[in-house]
Protein backbone atom coordinates (compact mmCIF):
# COMPACT_ATOMS: atom_id res chain seq x y z
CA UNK A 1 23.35 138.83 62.62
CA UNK A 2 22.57 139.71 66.10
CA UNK A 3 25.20 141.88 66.56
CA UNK A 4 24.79 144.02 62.99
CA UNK A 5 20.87 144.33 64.55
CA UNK A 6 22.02 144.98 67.78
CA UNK A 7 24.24 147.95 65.94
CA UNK A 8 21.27 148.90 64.26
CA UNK A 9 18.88 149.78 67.24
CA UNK A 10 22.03 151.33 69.49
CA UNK A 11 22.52 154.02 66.29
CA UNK A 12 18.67 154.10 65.68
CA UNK A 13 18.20 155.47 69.60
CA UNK A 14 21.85 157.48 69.24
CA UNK A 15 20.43 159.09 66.14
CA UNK A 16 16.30 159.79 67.74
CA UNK A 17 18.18 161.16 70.94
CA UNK A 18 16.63 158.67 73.20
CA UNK A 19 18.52 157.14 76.12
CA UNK A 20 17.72 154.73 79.02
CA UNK A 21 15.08 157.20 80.58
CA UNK A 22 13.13 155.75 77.57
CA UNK A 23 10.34 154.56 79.93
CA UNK A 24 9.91 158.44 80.99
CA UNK A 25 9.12 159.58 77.41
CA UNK A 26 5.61 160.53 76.12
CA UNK A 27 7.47 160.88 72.54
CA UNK A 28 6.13 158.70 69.82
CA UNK A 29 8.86 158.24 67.29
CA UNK A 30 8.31 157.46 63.65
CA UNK A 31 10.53 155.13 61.93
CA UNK A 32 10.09 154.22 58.70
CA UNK A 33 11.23 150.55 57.95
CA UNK A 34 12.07 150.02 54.28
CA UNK A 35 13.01 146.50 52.42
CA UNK A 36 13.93 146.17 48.60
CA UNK A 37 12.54 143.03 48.17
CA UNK A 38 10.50 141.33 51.62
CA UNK A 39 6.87 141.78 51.94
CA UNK A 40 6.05 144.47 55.06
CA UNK A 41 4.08 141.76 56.58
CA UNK A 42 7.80 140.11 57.06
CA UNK A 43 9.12 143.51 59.20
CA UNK A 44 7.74 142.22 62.24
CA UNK A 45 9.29 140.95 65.50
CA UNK A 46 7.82 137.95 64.92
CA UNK A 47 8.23 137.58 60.91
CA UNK A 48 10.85 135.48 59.74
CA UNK A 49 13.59 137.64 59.54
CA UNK A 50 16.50 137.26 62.06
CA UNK A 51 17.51 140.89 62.15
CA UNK A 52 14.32 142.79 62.47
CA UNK A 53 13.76 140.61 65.46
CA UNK A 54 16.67 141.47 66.76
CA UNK A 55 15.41 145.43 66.16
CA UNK A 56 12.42 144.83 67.92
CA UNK A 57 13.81 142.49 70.55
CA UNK A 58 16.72 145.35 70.89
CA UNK A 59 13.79 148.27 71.28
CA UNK A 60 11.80 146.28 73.96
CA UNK A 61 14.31 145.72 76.25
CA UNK A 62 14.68 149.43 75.83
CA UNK A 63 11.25 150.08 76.83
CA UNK A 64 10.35 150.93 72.76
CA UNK A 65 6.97 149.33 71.62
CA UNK A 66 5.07 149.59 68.74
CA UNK A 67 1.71 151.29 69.40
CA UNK A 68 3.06 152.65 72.91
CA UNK A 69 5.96 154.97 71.81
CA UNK A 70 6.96 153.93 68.04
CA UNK A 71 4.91 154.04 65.53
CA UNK A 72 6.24 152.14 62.33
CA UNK A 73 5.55 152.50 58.56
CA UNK A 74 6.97 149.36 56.28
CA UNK A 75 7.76 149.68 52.83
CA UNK A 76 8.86 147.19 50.04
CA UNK A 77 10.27 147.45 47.13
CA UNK A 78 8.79 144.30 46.44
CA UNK A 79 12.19 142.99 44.31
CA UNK A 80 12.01 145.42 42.05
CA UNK A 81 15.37 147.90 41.52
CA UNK A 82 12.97 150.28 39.69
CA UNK A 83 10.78 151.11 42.48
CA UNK A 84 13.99 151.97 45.11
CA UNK A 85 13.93 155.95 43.87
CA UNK A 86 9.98 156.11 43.72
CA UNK A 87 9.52 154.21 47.06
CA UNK A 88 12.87 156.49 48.64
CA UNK A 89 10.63 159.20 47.83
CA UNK A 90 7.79 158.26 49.13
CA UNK A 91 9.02 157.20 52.65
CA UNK A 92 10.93 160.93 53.05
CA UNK A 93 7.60 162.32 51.59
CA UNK A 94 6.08 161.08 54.92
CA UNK A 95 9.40 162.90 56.83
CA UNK A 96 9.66 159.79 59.54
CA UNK A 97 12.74 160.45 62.53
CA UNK A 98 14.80 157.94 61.35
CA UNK A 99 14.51 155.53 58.74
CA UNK A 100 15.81 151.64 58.69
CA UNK A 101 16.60 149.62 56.07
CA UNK A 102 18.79 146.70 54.46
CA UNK A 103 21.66 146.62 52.08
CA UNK A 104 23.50 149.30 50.01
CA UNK A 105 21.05 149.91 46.68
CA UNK A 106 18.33 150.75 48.55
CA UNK A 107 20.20 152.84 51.45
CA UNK A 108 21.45 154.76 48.15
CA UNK A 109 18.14 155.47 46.72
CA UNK A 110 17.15 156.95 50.42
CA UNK A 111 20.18 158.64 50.54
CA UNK A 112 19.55 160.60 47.58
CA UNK A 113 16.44 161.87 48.67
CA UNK A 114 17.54 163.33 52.27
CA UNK A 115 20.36 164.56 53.74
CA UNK A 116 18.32 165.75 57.16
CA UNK A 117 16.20 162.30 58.39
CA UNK A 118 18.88 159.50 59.39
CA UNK A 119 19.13 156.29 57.75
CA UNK A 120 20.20 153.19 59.74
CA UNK A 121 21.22 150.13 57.45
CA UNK A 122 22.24 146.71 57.58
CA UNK A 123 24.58 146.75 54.71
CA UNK A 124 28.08 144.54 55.14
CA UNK A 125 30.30 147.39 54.41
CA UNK A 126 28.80 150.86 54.22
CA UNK A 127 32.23 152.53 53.61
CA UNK A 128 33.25 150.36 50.43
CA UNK A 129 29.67 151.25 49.35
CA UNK A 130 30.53 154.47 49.87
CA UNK A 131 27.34 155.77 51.93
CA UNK A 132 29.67 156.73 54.93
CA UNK A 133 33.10 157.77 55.22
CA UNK A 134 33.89 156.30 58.43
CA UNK A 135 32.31 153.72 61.16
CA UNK A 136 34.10 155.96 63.82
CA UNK A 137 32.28 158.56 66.15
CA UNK A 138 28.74 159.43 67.25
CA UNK A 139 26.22 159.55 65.99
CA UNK A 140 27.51 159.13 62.77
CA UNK A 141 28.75 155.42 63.14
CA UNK A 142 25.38 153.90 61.73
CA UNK A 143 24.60 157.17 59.53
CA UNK A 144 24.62 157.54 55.63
């Protein structure tokens, strides 16, 4: 898992256009951090959730911080398949600069409602899926 949330924040920053001069930046990026079925009070780098620690841990050692140059909306699905096209349209309603989330229904829901904000997953295979054609080049390795 750390390496899939390790993945994760390296095509998060490819996609904002941040690099290591991340210290330098007066920026504060919006990333909208989106769950089908956890409660938002579990997207935390200290929830219980291996790899959104490993997001957070990843964007720290960056020199990303919540409240200092990210600022982070969570949204749940709360379990519920029905809500995944009302709650994808709600998140791009809000037009965050990249948005995160986990497995394939719910990247597909987002998908459908943007082609222009870029959506980082943690899916296991994102071409079978069929959100990406490829896991080869930049920036599009963690795009759908």
């Amino acid at each position: 898992m750390r390496r899939r949330g390790f993945l994760a924040v390296a095509g998060a920053l490819v996609l904002l256009g941040v690099g290591a001069e991340a210290q330098q930046s007066t920026k504060v990026y919006r990333i909208a951090m989106v769950h089908p079925s956890y409660a938002v009070s579990e997207m935390t780098e200290t929830g219980s959730l291996p790899y959104y620690r490993a997001f957070f841990d990843e964007l720290r050692r960056l020199g990303y911080s919540e409240g200092r140059n990210l600022l982070i909306d969570r949204y749940s699905a709360e379990g519920l398949i029905e809500n995944y096209r009302a709650l994808a349209r709600t998140v791009v309603s809000h037009n965050p600069d990249l948005i995160f989330t986990i497995g394939s229904p719910m990247a597909k829901a987002l998908k459908e409602e943007t082609s222009s904000i870029p959506i980082v997953l943690a899916a296991s295979d994102p071409v079978a899926e069929g959100l990406t054609n490829s896991l080869h080049g930049q920036p599009e390795i963690l795009r759908v």
